[in-house]
C-alpha atoms as a PDB file:
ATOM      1  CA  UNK A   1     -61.468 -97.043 -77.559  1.00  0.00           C
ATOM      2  CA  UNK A   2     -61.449 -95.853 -73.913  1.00  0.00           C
ATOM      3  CA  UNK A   3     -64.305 -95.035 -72.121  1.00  0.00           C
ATOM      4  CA  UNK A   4     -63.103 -91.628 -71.725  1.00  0.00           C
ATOM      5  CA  UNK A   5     -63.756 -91.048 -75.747  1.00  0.00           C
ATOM      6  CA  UNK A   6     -66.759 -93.111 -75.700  1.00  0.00           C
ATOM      7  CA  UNK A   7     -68.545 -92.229 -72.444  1.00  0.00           C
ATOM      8  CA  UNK A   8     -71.912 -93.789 -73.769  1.00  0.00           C
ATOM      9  CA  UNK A   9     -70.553 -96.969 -74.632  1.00  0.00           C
ATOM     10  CA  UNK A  10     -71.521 -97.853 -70.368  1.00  0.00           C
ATOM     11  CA  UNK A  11     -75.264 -96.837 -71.165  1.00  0.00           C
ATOM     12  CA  UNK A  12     -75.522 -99.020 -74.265  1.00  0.00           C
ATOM     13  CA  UNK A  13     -73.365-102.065 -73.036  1.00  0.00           C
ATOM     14  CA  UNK A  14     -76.194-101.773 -70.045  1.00  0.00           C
ATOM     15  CA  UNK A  15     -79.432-101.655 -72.726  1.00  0.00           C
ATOM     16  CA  UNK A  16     -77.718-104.400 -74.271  1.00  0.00           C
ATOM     17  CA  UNK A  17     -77.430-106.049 -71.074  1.00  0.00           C
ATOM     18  CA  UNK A  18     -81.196-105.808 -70.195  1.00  0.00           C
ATOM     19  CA  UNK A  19     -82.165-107.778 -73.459  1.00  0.00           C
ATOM     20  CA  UNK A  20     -79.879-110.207 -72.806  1.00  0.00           C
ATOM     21  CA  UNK A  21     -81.391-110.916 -69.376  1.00  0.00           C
ATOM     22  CA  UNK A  22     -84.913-110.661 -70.866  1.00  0.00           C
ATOM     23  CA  UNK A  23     -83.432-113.398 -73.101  1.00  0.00           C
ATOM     24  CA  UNK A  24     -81.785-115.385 -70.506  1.00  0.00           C
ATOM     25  CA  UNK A  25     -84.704-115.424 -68.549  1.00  0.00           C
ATOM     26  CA  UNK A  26     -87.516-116.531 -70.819  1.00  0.00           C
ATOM     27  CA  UNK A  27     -85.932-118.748 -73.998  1.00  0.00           C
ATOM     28  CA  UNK A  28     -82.348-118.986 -72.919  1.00  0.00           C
ATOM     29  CA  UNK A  29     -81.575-118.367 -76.105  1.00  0.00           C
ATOM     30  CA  UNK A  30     -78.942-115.200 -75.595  1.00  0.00           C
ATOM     31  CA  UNK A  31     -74.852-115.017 -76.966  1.00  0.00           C
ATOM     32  CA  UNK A  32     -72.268-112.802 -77.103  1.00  0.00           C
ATOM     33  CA  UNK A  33     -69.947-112.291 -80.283  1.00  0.00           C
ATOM     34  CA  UNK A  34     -66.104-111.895 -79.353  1.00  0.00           C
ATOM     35  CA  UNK A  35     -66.295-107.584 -79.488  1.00  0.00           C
ATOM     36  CA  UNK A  36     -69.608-107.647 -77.234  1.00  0.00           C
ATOM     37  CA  UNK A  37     -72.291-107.501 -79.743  1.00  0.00           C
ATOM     38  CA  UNK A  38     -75.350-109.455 -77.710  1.00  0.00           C
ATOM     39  CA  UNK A  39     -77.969-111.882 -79.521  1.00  0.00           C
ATOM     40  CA  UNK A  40     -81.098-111.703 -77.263  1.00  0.00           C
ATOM     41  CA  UNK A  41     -84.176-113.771 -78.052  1.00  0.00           C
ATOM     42  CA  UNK A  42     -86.806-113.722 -75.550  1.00  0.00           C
ATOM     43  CA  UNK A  43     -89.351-115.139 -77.804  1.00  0.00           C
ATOM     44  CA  UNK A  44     -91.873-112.401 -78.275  1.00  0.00           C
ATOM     45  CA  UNK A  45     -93.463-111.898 -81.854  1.00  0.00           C
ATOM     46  CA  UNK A  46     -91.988-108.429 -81.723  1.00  0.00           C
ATOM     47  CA  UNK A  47     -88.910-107.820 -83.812  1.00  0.00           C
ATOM     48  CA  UNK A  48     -87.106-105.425 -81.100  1.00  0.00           C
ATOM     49  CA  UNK A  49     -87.290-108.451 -78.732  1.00  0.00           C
ATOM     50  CA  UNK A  50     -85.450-110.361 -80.655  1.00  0.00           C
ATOM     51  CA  UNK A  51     -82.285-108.702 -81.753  1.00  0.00           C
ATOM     52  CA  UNK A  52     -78.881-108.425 -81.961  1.00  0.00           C
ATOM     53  CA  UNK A  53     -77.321-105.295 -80.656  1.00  0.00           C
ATOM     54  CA  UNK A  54     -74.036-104.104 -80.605  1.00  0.00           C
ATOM     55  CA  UNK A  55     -72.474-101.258 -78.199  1.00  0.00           C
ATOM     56  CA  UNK A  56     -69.808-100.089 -80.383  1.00  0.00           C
ATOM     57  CA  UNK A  57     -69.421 -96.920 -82.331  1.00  0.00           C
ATOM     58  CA  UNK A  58     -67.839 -99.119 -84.829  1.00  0.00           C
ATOM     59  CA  UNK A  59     -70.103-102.407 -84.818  1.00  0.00           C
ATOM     60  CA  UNK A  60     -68.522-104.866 -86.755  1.00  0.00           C
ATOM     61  CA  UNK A  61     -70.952-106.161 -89.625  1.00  0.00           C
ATOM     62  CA  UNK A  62     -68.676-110.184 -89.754  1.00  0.00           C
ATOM     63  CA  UNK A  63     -69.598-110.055 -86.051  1.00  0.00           C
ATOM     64  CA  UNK A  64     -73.506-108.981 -86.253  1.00  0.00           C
ATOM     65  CA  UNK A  65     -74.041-111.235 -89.601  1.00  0.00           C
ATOM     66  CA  UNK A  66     -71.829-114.274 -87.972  1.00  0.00           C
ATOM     67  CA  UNK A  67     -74.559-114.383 -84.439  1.00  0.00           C
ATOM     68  CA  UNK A  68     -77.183-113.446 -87.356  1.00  0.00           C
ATOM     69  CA  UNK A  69     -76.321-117.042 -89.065  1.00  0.00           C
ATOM     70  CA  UNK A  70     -76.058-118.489 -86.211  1.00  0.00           C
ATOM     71  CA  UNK A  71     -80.150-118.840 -86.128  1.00  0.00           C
ATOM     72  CA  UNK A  72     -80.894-118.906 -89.211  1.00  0.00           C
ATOM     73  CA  UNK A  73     -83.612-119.231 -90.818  1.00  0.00           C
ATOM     74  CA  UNK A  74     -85.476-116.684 -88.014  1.00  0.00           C
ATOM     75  CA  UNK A  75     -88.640-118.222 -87.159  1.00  0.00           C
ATOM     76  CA  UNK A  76     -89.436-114.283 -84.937  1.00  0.00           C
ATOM     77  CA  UNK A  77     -89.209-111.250 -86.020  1.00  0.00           C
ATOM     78  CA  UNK A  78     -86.079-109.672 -84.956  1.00  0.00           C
ATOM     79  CA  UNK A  79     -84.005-106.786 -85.509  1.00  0.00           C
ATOM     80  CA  UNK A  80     -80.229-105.141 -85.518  1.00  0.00           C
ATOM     81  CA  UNK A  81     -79.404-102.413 -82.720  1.00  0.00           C
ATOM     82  CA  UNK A  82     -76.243-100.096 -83.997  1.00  0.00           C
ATOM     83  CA  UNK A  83     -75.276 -97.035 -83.139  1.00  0.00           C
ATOM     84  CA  UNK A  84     -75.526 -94.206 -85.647  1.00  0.00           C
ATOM     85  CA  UNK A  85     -75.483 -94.725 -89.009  1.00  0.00           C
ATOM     86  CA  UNK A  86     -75.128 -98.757 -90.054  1.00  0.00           C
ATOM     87  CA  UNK A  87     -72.528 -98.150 -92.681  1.00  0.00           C
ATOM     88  CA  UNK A  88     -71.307-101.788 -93.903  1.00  0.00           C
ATOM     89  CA  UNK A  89     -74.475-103.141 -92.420  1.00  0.00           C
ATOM     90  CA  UNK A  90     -76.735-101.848 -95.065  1.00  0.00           C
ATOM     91  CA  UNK A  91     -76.340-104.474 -97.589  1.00  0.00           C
ATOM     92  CA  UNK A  92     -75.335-107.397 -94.989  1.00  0.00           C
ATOM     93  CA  UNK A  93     -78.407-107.024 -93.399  1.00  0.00           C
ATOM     94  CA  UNK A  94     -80.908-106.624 -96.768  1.00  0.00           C
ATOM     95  CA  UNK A  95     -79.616-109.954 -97.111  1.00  0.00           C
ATOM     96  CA  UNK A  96     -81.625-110.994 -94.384  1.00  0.00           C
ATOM     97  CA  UNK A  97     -84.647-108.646 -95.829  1.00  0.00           C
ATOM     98  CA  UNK A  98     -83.986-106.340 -93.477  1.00  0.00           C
ATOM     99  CA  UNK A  99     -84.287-103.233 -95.047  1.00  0.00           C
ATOM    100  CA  UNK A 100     -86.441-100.957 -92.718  1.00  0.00           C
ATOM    101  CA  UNK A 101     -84.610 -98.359 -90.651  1.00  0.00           C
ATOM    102  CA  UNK A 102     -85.641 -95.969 -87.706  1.00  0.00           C
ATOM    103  CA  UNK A 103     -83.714 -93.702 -85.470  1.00  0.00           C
ATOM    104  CA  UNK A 104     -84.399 -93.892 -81.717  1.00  0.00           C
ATOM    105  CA  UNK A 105     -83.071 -91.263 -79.646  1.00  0.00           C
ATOM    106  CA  UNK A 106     -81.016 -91.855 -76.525  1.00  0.00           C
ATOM    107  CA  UNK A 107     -81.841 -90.001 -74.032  1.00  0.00           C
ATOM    108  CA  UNK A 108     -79.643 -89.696 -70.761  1.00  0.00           C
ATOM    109  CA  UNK A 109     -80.652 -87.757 -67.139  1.00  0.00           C
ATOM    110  CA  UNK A 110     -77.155 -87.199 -65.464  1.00  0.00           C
ATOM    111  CA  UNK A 111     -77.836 -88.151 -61.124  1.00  0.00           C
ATOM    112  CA  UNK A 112     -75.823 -84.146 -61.207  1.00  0.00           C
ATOM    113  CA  UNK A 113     -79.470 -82.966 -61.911  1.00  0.00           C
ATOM    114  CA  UNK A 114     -80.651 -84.209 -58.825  1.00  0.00           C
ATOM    115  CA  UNK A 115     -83.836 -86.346 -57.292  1.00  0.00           C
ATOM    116  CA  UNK A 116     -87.223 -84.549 -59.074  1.00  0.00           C
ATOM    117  CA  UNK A 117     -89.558 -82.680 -56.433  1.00  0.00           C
ATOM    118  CA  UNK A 118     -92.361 -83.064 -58.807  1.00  0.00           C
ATOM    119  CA  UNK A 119     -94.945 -85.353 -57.232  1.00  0.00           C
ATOM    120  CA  UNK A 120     -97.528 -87.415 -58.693  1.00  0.00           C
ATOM    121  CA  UNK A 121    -100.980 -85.375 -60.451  1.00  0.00           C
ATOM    122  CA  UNK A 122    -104.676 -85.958 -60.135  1.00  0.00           C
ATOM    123  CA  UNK A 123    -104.132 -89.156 -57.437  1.00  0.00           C
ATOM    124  CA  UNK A 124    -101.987 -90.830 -60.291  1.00  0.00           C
ATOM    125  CA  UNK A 125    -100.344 -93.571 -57.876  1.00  0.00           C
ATOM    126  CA  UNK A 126     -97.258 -95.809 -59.346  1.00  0.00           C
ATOM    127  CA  UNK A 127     -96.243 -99.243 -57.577  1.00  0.00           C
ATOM    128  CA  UNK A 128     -94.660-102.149 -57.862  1.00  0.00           C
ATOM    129  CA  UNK A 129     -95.643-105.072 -59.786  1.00  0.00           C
ATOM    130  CA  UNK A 130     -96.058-108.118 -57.544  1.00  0.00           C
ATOM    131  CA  UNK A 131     -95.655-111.641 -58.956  1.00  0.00           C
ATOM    132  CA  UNK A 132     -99.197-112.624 -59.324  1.00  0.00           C
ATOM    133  CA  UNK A 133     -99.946-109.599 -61.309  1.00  0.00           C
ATOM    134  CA  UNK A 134     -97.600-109.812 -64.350  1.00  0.00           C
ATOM    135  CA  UNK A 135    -101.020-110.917 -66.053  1.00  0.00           C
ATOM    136  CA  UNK A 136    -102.414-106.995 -65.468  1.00  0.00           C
ATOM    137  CA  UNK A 137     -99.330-105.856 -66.475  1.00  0.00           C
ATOM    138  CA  UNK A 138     -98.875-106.946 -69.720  1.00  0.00           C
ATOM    139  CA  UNK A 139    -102.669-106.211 -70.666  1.00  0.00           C
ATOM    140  CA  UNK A 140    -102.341-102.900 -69.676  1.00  0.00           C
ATOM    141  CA  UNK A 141     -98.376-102.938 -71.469  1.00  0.00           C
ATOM    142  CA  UNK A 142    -100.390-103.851 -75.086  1.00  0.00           C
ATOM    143  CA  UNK A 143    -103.324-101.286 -74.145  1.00  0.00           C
ATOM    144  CA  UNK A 144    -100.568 -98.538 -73.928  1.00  0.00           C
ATOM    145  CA  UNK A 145     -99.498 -99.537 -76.864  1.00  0.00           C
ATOM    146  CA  UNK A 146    -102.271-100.305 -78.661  1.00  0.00           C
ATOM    147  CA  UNK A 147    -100.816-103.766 -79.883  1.00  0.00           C
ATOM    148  CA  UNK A 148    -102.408-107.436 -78.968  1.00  0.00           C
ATOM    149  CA  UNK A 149    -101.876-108.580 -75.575  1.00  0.00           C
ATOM    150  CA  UNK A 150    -100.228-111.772 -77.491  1.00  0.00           C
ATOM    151  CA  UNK A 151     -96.974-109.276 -78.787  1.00  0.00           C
ATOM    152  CA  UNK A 152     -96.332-108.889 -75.001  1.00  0.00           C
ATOM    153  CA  UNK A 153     -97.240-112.287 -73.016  1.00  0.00           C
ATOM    154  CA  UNK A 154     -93.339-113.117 -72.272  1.00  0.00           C
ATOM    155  CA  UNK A 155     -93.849-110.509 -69.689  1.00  0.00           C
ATOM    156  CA  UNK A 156     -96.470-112.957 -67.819  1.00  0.00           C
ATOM    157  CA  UNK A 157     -93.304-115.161 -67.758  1.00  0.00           C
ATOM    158  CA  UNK A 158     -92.874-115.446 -63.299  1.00  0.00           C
ATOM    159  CA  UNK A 159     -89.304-115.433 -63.437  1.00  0.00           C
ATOM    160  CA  UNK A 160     -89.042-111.827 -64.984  1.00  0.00           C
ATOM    161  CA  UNK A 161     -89.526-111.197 -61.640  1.00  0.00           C
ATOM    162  CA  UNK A 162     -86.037-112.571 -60.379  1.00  0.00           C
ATOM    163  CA  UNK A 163     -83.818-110.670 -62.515  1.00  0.00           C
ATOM    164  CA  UNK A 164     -81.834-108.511 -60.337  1.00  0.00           C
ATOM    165  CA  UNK A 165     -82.447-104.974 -61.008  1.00  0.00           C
ATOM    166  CA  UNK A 166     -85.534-105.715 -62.626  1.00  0.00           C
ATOM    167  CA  UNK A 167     -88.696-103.728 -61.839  1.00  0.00           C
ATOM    168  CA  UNK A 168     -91.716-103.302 -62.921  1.00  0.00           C
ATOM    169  CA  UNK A 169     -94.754-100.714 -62.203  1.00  0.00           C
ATOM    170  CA  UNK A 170     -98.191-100.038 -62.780  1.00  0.00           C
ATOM    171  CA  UNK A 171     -99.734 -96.628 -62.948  1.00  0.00           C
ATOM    172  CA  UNK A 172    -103.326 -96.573 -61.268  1.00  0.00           C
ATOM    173  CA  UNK A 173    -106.263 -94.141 -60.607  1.00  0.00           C
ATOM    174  CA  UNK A 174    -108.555 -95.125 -58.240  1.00  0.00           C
ATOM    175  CA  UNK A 175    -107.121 -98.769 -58.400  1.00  0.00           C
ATOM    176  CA  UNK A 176    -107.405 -99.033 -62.126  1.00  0.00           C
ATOM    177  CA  UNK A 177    -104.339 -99.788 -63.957  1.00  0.00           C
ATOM    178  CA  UNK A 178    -103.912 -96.534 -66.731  1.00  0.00           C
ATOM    179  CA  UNK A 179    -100.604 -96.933 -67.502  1.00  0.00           C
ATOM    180  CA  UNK A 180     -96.896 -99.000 -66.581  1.00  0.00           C
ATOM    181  CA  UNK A 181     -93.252 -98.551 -66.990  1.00  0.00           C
ATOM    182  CA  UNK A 182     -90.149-100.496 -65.855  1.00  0.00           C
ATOM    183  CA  UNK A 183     -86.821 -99.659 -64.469  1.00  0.00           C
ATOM    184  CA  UNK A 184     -83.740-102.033 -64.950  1.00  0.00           C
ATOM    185  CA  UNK A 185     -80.684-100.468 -62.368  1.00  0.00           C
ATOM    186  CA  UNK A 186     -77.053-101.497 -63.206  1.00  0.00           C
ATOM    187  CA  UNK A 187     -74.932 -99.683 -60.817  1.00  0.00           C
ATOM    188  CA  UNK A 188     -75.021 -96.345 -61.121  1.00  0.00           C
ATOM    189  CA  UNK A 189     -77.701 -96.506 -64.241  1.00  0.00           C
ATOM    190  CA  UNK A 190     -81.292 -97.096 -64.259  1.00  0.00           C
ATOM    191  CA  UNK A 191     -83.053 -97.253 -67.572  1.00  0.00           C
ATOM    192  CA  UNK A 192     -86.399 -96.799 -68.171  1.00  0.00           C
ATOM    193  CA  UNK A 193     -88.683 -99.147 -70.034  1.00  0.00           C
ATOM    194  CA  UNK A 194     -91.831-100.474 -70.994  1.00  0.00           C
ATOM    195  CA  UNK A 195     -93.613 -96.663 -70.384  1.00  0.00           C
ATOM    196  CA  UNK A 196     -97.444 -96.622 -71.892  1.00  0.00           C
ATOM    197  CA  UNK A 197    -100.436 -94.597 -71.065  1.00  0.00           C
ATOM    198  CA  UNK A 198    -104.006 -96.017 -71.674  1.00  0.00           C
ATOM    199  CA  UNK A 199    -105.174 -93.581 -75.164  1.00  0.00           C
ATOM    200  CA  UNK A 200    -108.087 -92.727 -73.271  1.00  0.00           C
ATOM    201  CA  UNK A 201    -106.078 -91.060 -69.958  1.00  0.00           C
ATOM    202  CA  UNK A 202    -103.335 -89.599 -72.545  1.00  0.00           C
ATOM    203  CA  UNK A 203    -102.742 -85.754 -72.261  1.00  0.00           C
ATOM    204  CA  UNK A 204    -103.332 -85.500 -68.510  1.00  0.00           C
ATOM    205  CA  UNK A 205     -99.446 -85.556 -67.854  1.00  0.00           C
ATOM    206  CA  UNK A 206     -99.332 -88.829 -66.704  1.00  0.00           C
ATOM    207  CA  UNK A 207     -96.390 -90.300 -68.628  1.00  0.00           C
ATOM    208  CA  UNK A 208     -94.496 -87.192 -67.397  1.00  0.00           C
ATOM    209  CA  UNK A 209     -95.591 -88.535 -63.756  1.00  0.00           C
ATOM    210  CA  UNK A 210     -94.800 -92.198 -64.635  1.00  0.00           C
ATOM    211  CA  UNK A 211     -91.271 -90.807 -65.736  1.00  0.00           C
ATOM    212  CA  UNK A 212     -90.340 -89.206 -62.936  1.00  0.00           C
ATOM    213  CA  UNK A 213     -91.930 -92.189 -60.431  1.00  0.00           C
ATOM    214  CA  UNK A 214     -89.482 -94.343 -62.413  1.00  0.00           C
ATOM    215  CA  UNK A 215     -86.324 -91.930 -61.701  1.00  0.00           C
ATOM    216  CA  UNK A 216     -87.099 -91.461 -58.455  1.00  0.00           C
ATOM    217  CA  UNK A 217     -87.046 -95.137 -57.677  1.00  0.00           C
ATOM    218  CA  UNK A 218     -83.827 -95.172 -59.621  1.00  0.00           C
ATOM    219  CA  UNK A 219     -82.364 -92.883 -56.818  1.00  0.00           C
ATOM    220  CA  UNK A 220     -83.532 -94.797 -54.345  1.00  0.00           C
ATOM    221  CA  UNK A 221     -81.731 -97.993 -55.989  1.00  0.00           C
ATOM    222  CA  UNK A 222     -78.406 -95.698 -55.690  1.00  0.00           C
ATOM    223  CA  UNK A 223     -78.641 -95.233 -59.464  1.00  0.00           C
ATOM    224  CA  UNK A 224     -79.713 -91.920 -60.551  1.00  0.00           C
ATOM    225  CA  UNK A 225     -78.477 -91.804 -64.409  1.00  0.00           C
ATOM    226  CA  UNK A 226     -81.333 -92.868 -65.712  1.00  0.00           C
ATOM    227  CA  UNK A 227     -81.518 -93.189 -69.490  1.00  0.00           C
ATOM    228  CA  UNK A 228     -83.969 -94.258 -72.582  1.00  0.00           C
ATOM    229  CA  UNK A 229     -84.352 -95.014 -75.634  1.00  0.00           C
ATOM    230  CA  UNK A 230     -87.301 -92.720 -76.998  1.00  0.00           C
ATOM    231  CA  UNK A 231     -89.601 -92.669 -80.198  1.00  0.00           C
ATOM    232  CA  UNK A 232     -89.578 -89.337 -81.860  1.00  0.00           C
ATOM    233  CA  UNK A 233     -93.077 -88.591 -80.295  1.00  0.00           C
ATOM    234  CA  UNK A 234     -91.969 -89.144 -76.839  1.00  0.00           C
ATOM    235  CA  UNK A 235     -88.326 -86.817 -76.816  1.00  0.00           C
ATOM    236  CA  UNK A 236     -90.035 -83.631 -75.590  1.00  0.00           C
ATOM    237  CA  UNK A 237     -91.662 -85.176 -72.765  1.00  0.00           C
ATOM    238  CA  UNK A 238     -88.840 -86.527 -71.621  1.00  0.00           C
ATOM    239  CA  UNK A 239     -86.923 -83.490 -72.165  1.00  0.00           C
ATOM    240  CA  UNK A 240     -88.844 -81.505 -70.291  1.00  0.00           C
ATOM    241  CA  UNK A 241     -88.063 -83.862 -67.090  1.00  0.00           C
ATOM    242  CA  UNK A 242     -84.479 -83.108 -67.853  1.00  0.00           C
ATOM    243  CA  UNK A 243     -83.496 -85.915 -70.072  1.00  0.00           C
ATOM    244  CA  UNK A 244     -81.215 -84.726 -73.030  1.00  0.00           C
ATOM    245  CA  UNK A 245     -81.038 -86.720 -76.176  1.00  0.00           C
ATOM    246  CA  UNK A 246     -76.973 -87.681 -77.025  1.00  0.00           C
ATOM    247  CA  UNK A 247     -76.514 -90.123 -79.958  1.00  0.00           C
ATOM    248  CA  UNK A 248     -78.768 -92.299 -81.669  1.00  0.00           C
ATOM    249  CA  UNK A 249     -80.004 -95.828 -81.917  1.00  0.00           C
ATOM    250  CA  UNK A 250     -80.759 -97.438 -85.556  1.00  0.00           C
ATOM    251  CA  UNK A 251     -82.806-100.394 -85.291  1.00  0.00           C
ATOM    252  CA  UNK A 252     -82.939-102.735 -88.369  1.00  0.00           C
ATOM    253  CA  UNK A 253     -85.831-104.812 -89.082  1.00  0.00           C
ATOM    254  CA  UNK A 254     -88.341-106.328 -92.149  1.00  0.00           C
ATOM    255  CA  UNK A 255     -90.114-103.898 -93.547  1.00  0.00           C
ATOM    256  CA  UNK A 256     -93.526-103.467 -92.187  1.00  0.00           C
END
């Protein structure tokens, strides 16, 4: 299939990508199966960061089991990334007890939409990360998302830092951290991770600022699609920065 009938395939081939440098960079443990399906373990107790993902619209079930077997027995929670409905994958993966099944949206901002002229609210201010703060980073990360700071130590790890591409951000008021996010720019694509809001600074429109802090530096990189993967909560405030929701991401895992 041509890129020209699957125009998205670019955008998911470059999430896979960023998982598989995650991987590289932490564990080492990351393969790819012979149609591009990517096994990415970065060692994190959190079943989405350890998965196997594959860009196709047809993902091939003897290629997803085959890298699945390939570490078996699972010592982490992990996860399968398809697009769409899993078909075939259904009963392969129940055979690893993964049975669970939620639909992510993908989310794209086309660079035809242009840089956003929306600044910053109430003194928000988003920077960069530097080295010797990965520490604050992921404390604030699990605070976000209301999860122990244990699910998200691998992003303490120092050489996260020398991915290329890689950035991350913390969102502060009055020099205390309230929030973070993190871009990852292949060519022309930046897309958007790791966005969280302290609970008690939600409703105050500062993921919407964090969002469009995290384009703009995509610009800046010379890559101004930006796109996301979004929970079901968070698809109307990114679509009302312009990001439009165009297929969907189901992500396998044990049930909780």
């Amino acid at each position: 299939m041509s890129q020209l009938d699957d125009p998205l395939a670019v955008i998911v081939s470059a999430y896979a990508s960023v998982f598989e440098d995650l991987a590289g960079a932490t564990t080492g443990r990351t393969r790819r199966g012979p149609q591009g399906a990517v096994l990415a373990i970065t060692g994190a107790p959190i079943a989405a960061l350890n998965a196997i993902i594959s860009p196709s619209l047809e993902p091939s079930a003897e290629e997803i089991m085959a890298l699945a077997a390939a570490e078996s027995p699972w010592e982490l929670p992990w996860s399968i990334h398809v697009r769409g409905v899993p078909g075939p994958l259904v009963e392969a993966a129940g055979q690893h007890g993964l049975t669970h099944f939620e639909r992510e949206p993908l989310m794209v901002r086309p660079s035809s939409q242009g840089l956003p002229v929306e600044r910053v609210v109430d003194g928000l201010r988003v920077r960069v990360v530097r080295a010797d703060e990965l520490n604050t980073y992921a404390r604030t990360m699990a605070e976000g998302f209301e999860a122990p700071y244990e699910m998200f130590q691998m992003f303490t790890d120092p050489s996260l830092e020398k991915i290329d591409g890689f950035t991350f951000y913390l969102a502060e008021l009055d020099g205390v951290p309230v929030g973070t996010g993190m871009t990852a720019t292949s060519g022309d694509l930046t897309g958007l991770f790791n966005i969280t809001v302290l609970p008690s600074y939600r409703r105050r429109g500062h993921g919407r600022a964090i969002t469009l802090e995290l384009v703009r530096a995509g610009f800046a990189a010379g890559a101004g699609t930006a796109y996301l993967y979004a929970s079901t909560m968070g698809e109307p405030l990114y679509s009302s920065v312009g990001f439009r929701t165009e297929e969907y991401l189901t992500v396998i895992t044990a049930p909780p």
